[in-house]
Protein backbone atom coordinates (compact mmCIF):
# COMPACT_ATOMS: atom_id res chain seq x y z
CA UNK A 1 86.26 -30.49 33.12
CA UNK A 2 84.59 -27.27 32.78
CA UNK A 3 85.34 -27.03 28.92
CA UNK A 4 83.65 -30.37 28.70
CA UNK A 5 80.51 -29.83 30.34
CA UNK A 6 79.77 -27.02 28.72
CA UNK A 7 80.59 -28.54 25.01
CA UNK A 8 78.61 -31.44 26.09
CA UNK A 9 75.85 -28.98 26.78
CA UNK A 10 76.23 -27.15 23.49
CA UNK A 11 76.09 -30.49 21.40
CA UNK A 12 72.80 -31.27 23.44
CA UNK A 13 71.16 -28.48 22.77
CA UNK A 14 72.09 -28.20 18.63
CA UNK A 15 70.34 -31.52 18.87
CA UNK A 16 67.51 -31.44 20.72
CA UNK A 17 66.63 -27.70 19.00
CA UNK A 18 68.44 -27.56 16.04
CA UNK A 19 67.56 -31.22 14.29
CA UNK A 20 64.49 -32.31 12.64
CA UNK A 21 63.91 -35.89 13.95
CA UNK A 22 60.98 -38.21 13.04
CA UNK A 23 58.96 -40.88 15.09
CA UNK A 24 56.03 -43.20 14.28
CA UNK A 25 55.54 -46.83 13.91
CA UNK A 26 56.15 -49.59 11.62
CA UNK A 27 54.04 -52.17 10.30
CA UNK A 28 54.07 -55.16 7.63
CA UNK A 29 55.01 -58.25 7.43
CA UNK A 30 57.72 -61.38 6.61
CA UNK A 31 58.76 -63.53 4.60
CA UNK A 32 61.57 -66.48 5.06
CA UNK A 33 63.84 -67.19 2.33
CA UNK A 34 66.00 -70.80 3.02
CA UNK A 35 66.32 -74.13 2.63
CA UNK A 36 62.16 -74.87 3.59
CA UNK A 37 59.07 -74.00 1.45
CA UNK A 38 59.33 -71.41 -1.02
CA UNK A 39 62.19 -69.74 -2.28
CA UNK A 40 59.74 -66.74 -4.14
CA UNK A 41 61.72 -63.62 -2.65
CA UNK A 42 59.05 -61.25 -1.99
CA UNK A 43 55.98 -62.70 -0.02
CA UNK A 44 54.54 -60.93 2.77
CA UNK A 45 53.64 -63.74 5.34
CA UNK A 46 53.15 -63.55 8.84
CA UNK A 47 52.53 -60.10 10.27
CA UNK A 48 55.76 -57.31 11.63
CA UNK A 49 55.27 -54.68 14.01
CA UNK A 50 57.13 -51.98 15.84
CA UNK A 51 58.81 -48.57 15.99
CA UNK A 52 61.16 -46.25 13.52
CA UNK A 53 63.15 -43.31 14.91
CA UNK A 54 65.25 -40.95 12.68
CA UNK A 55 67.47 -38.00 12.99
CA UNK A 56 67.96 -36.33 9.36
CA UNK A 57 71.04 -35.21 9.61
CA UNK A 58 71.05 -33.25 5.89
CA UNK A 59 68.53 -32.86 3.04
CA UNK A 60 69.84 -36.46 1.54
CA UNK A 61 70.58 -38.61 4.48
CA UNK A 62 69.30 -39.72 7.95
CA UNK A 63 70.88 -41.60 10.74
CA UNK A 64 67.81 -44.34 11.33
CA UNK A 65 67.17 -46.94 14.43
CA UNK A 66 64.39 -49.18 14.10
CA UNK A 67 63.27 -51.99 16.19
CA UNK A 68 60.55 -54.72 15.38
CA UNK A 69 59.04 -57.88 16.21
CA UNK A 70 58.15 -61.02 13.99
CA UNK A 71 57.05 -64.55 13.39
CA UNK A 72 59.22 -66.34 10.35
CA UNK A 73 57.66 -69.64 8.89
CA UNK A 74 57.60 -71.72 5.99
CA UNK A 75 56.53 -75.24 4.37
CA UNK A 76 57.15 -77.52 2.21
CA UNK A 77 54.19 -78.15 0.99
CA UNK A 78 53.99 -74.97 -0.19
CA UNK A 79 57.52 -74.88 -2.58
CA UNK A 80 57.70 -75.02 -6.33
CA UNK A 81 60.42 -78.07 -6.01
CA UNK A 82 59.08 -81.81 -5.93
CA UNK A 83 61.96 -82.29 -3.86
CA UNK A 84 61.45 -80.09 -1.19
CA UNK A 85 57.27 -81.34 -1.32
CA UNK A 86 58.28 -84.75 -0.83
CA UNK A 87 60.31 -84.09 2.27
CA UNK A 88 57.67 -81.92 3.76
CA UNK A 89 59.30 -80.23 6.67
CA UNK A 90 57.91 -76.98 8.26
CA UNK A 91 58.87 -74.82 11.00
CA UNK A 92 57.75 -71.62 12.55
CA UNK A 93 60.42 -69.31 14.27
CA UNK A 94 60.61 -66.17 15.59
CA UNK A 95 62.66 -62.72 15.41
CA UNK A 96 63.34 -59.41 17.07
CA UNK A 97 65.02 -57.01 15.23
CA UNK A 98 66.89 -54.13 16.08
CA UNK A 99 68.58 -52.05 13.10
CA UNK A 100 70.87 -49.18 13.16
CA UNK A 101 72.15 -47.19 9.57
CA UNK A 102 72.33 -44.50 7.09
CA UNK A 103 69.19 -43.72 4.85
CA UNK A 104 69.90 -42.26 1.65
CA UNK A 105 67.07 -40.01 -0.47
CA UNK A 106 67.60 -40.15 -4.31
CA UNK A 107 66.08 -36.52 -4.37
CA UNK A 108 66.24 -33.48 -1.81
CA UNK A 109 64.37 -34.05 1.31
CA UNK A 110 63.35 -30.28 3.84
CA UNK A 111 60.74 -31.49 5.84
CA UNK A 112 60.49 -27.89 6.19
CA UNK A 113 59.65 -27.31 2.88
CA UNK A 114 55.95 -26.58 2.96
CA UNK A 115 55.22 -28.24 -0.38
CA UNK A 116 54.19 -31.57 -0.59
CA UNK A 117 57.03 -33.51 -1.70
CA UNK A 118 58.61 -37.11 -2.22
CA UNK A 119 61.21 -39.31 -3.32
CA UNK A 120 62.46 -43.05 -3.38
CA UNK A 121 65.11 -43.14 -0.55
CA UNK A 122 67.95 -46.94 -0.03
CA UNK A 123 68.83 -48.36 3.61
CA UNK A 124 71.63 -50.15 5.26
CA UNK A 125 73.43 -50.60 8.41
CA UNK A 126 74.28 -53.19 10.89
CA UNK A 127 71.11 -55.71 12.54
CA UNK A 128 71.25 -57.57 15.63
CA UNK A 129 68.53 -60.39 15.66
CA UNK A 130 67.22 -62.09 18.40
CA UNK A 131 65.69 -65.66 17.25
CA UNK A 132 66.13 -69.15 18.41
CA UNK A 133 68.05 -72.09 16.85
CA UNK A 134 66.61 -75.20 15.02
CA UNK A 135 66.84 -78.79 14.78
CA UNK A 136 64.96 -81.72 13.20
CA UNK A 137 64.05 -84.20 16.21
CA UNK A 138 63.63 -88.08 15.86
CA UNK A 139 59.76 -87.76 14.69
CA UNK A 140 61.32 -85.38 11.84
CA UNK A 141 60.20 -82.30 13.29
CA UNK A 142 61.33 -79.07 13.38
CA UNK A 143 61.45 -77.83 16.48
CA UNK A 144 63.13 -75.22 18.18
CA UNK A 145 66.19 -75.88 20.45
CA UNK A 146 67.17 -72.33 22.23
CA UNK A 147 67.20 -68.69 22.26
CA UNK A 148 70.44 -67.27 20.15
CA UNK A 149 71.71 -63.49 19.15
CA UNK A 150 72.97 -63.17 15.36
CA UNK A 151 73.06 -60.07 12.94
CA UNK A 152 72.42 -59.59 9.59
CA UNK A 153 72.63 -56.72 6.68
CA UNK A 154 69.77 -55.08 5.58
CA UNK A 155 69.50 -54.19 2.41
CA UNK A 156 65.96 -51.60 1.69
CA UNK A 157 64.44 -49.63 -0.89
CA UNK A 158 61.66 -47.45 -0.43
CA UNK A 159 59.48 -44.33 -1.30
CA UNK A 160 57.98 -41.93 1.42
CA UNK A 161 56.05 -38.72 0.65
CA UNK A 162 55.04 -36.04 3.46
CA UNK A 163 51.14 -36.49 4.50
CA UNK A 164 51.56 -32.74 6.00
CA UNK A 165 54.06 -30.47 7.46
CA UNK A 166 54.37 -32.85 10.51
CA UNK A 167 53.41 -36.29 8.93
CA UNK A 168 55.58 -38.75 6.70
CA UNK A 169 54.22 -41.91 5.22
CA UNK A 170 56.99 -44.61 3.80
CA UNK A 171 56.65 -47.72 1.77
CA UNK A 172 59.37 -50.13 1.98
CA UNK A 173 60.83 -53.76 0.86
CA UNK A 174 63.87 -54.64 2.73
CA UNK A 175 65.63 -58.07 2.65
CA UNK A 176 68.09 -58.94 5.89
CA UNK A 177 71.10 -61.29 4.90
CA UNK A 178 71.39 -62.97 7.95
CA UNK A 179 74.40 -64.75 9.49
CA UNK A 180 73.33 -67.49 10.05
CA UNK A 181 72.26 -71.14 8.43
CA UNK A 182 69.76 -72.19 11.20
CA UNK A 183 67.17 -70.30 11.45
CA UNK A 184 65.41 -73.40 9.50
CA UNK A 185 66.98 -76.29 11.17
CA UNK A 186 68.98 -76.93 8.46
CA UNK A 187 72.47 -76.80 9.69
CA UNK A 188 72.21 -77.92 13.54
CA UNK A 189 76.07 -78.02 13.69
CA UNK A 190 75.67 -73.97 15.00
CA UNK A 191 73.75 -75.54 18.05
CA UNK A 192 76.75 -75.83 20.93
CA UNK A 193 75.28 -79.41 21.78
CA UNK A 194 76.13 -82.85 22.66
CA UNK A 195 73.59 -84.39 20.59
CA UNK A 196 74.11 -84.70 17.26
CA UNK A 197 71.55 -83.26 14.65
CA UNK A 198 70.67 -84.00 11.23
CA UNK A 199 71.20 -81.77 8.99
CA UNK A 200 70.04 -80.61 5.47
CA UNK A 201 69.74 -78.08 2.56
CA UNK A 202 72.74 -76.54 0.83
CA UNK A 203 75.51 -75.70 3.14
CA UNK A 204 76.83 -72.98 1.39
CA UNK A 205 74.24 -69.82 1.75
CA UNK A 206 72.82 -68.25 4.87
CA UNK A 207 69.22 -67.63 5.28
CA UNK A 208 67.22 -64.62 4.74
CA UNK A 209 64.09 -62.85 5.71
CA UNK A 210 62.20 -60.21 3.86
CA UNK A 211 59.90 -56.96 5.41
CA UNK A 212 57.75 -55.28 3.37
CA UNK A 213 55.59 -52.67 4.66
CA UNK A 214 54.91 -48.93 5.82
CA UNK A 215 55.93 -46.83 8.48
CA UNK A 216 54.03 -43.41 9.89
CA UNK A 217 56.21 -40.72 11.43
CA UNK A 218 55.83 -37.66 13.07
CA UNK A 219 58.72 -34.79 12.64
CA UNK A 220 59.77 -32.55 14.98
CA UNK A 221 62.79 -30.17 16.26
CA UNK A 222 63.61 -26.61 14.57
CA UNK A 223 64.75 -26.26 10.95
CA UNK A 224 68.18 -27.25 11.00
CA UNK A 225 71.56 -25.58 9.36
CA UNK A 226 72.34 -28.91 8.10
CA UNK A 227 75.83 -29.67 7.50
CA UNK A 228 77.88 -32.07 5.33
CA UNK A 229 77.37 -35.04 7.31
């Protein structure tokens, strides 16, 4: 028991004082990618906000938790199909993200370095999403039906220079491959119901939702004797 305590309060310790960490905001915005309004994959729409920690855990790759908050939304009216235009559905949903994963830099990354420096870094991991199901009611509305938990796979590409020895700014585009088909309304069949809803769009993709935007951290901790993972 002893043994353990005190390893427990050696691992603490290499963390807290031997890690640089980073912590800031993030802010952009969404765009929906389904089976309502406009399938162009990149188009910043309703606005994203929240928070970014990360624990560098080498001069290549981070271990990164983020968490933000977002409206999703889309028309009809506003797609390139004549299809889609004639049907005219729209909808408005919302998420809550929460994303844990690896970030890789394509170059070498020492915040202690004293130079100014940057490089283009990828993401992925595992995201849980909190959002609420769909269905189209009798007046052919979308409308939402209840609160649901679902995940998704981001997928992010960015570029992030250092402002100062302290301060980090990032750009990023990431798009989350969600699993799920309802975050539209357009496969109701998910919704544990007795009613039966109608359903639409193709059946055979999942929908998606795109963040583009920057994030602001702060580092912090001592310079680290990073290791090989």
């Amino acid at each position: 028991m002893r043994y353990l305590i005190f390893s427990f309060i050696i691992l603490f310790t290499s963390l807290s004082l031997a890690q640089t960490f980073e912590i800031g905001p993030m802010l952009g915005a969404t765009n929906y990618i389904g089976d309502v309004g406009n399938t162009q994959y990149i188009a910043p729409k309703t606005l994203a906000a929240g928070g970014i920690f990360k624990w560098n855990r080498s001069t290549r790759h981070s271990f990164r938790f983020s968490l933000f908050h977002s409206k999703i939304k889309a028309n009809d009216a506003d797609a390139q199909e004549t299809r889609r235009k004639l049907r005219d559905y729209s909808f408005k949903n919302k998420i809550t993200e929460a994303s844990l994963g690896i970030e890789y830099t394509f170059w070498e990354w020492d915040l202690h370095n004293l130079e100014a420096q940057w490089t283009p870094y990828i993401y992925t991991g595992l995201t849980g999403i909190f959002t609420q199901d769909m269905f189209v009611d009798r007046r052919n509305k979308i409308i939402p039906e209840d609160n649901k938990f679902t995940s998704a796979i981001p997928m992010v590409l960015g570029v992030k220079g250092t402002l100062s020895t302290k301060w980090i700014l990032a750009f990023e585009i990431g798009a989350r491959y969600t699993f799920t088909d309802n975050l539209d309304g357009s496969n109701p069949e998910e919704i544990d119901a007795e009613d039966v809803y109608p359903s639409f769009g193709s059946a055979n993709s999942n929908d998606w939702y795109v963040f583009t935007g920057i994030t602001l951290t702060y580092s912090f901790g001592r310079k680290p004797c990073y290791c090989k993972f």
